[in-house]
C-alpha atoms as a PDB file:
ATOM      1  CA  UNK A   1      14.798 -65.479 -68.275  1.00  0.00           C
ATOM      2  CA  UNK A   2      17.458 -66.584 -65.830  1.00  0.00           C
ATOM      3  CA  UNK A   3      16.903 -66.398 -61.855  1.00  0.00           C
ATOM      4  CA  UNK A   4      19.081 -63.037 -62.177  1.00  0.00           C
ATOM      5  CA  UNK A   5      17.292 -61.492 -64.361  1.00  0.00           C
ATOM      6  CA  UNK A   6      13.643 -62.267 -62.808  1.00  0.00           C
ATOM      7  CA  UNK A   7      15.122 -60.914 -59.545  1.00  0.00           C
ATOM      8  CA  UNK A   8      16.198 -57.470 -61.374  1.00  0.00           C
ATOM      9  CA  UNK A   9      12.723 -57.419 -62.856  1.00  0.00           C
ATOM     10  CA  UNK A  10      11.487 -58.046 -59.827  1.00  0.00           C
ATOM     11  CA  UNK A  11      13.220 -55.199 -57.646  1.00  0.00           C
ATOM     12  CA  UNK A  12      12.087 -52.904 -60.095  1.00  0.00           C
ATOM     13  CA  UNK A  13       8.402 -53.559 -59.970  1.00  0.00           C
ATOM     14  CA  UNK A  14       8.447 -52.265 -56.394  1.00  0.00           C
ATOM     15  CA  UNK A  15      10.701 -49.136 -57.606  1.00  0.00           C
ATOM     16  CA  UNK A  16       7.444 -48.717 -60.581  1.00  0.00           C
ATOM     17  CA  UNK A  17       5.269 -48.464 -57.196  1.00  0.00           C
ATOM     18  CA  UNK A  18       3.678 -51.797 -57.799  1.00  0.00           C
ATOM     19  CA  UNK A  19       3.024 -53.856 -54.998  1.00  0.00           C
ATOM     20  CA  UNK A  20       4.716 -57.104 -55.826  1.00  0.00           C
ATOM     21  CA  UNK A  21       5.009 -58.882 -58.755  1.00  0.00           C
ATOM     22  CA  UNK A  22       4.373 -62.794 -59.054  1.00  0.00           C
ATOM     23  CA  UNK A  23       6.534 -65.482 -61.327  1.00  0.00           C
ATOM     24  CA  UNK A  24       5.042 -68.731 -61.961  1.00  0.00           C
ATOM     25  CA  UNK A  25       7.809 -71.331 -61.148  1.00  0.00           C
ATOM     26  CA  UNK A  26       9.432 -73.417 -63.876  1.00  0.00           C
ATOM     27  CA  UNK A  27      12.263 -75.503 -64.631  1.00  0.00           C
ATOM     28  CA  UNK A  28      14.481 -72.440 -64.033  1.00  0.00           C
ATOM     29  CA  UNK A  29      13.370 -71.863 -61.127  1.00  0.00           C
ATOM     30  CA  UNK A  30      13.909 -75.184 -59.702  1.00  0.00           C
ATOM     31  CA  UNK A  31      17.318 -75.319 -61.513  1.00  0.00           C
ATOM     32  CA  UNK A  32      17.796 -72.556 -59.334  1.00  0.00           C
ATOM     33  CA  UNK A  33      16.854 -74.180 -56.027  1.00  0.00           C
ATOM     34  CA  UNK A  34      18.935 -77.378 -56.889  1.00  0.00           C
ATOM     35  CA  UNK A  35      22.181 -74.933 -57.736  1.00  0.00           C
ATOM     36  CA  UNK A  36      21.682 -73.361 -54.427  1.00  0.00           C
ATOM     37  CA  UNK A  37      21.367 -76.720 -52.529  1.00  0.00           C
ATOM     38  CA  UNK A  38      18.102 -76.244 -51.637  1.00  0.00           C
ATOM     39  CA  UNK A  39      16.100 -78.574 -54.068  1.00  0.00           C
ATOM     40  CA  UNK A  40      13.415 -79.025 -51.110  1.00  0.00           C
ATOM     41  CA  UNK A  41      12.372 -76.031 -50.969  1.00  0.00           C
ATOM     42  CA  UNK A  42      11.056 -75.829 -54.780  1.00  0.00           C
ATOM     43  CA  UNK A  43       7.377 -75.426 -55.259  1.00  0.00           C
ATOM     44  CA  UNK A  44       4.980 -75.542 -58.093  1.00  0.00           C
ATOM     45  CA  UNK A  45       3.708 -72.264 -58.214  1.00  0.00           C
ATOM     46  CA  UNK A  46       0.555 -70.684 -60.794  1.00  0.00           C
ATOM     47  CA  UNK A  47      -2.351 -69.134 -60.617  1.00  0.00           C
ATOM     48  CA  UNK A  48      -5.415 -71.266 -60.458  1.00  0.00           C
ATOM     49  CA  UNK A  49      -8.244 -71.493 -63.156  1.00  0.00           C
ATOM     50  CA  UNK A  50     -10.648 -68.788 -61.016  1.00  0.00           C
ATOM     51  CA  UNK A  51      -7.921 -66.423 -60.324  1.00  0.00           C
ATOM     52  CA  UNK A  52      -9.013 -62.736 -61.492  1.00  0.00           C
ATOM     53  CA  UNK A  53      -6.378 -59.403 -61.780  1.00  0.00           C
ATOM     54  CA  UNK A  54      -7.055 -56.166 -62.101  1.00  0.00           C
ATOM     55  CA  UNK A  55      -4.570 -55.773 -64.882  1.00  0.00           C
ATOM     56  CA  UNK A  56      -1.521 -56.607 -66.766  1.00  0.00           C
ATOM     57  CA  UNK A  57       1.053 -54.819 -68.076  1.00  0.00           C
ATOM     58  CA  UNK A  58       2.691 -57.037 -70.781  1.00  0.00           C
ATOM     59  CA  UNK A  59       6.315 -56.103 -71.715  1.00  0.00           C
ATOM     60  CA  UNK A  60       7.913 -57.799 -75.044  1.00  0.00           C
ATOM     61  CA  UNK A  61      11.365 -57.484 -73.973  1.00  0.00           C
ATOM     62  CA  UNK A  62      12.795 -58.220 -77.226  1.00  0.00           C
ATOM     63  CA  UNK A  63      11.722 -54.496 -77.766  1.00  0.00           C
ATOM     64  CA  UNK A  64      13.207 -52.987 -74.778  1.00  0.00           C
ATOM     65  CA  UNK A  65      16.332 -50.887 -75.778  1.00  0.00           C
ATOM     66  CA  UNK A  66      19.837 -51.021 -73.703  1.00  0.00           C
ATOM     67  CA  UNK A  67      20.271 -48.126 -71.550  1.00  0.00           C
ATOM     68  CA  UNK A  68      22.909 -46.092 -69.439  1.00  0.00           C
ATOM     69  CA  UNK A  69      22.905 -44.062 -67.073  1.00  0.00           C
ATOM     70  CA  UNK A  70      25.462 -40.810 -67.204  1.00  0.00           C
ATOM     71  CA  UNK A  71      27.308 -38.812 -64.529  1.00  0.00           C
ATOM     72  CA  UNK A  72      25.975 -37.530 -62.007  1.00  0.00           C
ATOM     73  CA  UNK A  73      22.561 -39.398 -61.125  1.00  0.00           C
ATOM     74  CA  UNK A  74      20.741 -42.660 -61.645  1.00  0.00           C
ATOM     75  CA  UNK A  75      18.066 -40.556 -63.444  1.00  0.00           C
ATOM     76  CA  UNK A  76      20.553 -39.371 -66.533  1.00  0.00           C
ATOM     77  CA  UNK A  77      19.427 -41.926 -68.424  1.00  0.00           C
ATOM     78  CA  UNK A  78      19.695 -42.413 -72.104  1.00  0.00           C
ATOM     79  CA  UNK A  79      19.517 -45.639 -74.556  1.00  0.00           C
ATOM     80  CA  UNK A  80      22.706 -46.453 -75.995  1.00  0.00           C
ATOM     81  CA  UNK A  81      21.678 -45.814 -79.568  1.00  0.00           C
ATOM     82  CA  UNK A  82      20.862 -41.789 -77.908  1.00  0.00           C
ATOM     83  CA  UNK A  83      24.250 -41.696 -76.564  1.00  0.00           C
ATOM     84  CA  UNK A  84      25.990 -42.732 -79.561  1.00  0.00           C
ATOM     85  CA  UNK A  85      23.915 -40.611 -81.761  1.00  0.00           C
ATOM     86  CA  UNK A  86      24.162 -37.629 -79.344  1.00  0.00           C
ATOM     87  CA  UNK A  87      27.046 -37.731 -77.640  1.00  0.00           C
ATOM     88  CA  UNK A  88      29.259 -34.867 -77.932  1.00  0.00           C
ATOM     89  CA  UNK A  89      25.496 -32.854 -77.071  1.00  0.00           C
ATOM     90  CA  UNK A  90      24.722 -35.068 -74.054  1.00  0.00           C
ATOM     91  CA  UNK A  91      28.545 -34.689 -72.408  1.00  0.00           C
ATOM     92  CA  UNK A  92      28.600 -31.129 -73.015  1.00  0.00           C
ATOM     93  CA  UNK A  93      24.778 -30.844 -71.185  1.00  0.00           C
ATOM     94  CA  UNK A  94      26.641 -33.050 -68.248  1.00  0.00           C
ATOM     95  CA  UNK A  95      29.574 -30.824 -68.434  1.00  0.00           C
ATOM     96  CA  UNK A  96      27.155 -27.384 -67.914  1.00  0.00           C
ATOM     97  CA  UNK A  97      25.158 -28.719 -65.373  1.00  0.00           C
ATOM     98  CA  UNK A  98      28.361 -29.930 -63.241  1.00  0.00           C
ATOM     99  CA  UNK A  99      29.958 -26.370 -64.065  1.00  0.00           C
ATOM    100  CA  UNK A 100      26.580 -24.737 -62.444  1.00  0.00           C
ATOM    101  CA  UNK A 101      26.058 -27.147 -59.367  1.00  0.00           C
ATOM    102  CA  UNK A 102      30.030 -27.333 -58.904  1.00  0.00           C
ATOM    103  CA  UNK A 103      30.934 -23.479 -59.291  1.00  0.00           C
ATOM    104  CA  UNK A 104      33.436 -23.711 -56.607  1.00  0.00           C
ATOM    105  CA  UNK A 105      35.177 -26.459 -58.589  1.00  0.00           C
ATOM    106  CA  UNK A 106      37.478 -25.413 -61.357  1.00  0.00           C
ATOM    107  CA  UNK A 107      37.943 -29.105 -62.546  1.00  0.00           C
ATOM    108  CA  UNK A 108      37.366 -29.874 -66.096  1.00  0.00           C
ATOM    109  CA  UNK A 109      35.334 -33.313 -67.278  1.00  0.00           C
ATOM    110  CA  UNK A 110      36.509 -34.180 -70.205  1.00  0.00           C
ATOM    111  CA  UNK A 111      34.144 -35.588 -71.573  1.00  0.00           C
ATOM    112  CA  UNK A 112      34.796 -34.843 -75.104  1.00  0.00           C
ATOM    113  CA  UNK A 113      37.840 -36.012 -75.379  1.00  0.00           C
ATOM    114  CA  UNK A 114      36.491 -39.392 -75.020  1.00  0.00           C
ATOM    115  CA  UNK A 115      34.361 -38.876 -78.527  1.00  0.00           C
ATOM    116  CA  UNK A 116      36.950 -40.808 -80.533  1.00  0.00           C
ATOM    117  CA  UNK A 117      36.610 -41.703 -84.020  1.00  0.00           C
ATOM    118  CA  UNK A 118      36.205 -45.566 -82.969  1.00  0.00           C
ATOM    119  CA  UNK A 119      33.724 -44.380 -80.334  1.00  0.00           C
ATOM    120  CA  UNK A 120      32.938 -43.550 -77.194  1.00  0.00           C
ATOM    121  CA  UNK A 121      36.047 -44.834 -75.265  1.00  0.00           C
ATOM    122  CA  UNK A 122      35.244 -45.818 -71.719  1.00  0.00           C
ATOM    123  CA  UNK A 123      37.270 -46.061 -69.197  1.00  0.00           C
ATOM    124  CA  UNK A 124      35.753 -46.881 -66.111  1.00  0.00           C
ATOM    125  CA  UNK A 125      32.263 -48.129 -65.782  1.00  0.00           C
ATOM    126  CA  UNK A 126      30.122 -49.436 -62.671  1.00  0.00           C
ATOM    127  CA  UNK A 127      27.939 -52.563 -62.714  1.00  0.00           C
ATOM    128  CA  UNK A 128      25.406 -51.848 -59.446  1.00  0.00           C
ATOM    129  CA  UNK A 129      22.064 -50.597 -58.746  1.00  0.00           C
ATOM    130  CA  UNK A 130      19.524 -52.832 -56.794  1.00  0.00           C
ATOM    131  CA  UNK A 131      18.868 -54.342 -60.679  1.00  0.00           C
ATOM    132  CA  UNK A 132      21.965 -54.403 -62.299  1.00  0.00           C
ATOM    133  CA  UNK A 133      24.534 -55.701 -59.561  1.00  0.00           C
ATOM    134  CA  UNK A 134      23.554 -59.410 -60.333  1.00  0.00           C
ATOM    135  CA  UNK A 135      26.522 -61.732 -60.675  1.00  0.00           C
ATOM    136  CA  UNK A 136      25.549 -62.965 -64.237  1.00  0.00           C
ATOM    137  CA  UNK A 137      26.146 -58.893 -64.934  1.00  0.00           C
ATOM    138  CA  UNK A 138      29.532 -59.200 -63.236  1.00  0.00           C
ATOM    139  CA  UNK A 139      30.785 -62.234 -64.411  1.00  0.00           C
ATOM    140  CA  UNK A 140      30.191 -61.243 -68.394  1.00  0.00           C
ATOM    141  CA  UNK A 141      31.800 -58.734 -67.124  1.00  0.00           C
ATOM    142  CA  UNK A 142      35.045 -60.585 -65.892  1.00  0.00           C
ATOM    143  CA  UNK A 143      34.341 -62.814 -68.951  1.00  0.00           C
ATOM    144  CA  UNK A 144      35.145 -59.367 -71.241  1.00  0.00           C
ATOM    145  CA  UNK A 145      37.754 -58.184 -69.660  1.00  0.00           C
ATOM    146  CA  UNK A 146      39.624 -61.181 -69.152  1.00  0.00           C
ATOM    147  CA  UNK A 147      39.314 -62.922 -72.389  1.00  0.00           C
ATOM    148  CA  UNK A 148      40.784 -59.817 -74.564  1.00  0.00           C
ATOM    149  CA  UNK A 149      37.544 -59.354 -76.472  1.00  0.00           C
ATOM    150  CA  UNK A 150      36.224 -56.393 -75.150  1.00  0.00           C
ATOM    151  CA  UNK A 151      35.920 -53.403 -77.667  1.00  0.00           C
ATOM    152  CA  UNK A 152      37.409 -50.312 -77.516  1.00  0.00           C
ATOM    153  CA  UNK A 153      34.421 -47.474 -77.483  1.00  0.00           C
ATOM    154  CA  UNK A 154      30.890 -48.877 -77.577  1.00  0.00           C
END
């Protein structure tokens, strides 16, 4: 995994209520320290032979499923495959529940009419989040939009 994406990882250990989480340095890492211009500061580190944990938890992420989060909280998350599958259910759920905590709002979502029949067309979206912010995220990003090969829908 790249330096980004150990630091993502890493954020969200804490936000799992572990305590910390602990990488064993590699070429990556140092890659990283000599990108940064701080190749000093590298440092072999591993667990020794006689070190003991309490547990493990072992994640294959070749099985972990992309996810996004929908209007109007962090928490409204879904996997992409749920949102494609779904979606026409899911926006009118997020359409009710703004409806019931907005009742002074007559303002319509429309989030329907964004159900075409090439997809789910997207118009704005937000890369952020104490995970997801990382510049790798950003600059595929830029790399998307700037290079004409971004997809209508998803």
């Amino acid at each position: 995994l790249t330096m980004d994406y150990r630091n993502g990882i890493d954020v969200m250990t804490t936000e799992t209520t572990c305590l910390s989480s602990i990488w064993c340095t590699d070429d990556t890492v140092k890659a990283f320290y000599d990108k940064v211009g701080r190749p000093g500061d590298f440092k072999e580190l591993k667990p020794k032979g006689t070190a003991y944990y309490e547990g493990m938890v072992r994640v294959d992420m070749s099985q972990v499923e992309p996810m996004i989060a929908l209007p109007f909280h962090p928490s409204n998350v879904y996997t992409i495959a749920e949102v494609k599958a779904n979606a026409k259910a899911l926006f009118e759920e997020i359409e009710l529940q703004f409806k019931k905590d907005n009742p002074h709002l007559e303002f319509d979502l429309g989030l329907a009419s964004k159900i075409t029949s090439r997809g789910i067309q997207v118009d704005q979206g937000i890369i952020a989040g104490c995970a997801g912010g990382t510049y790798e995220n950003i600059a595929k990003a830029a790399d998307i939009l700037t290079s004409g090969q971004g997809k209508p829908g998803f």
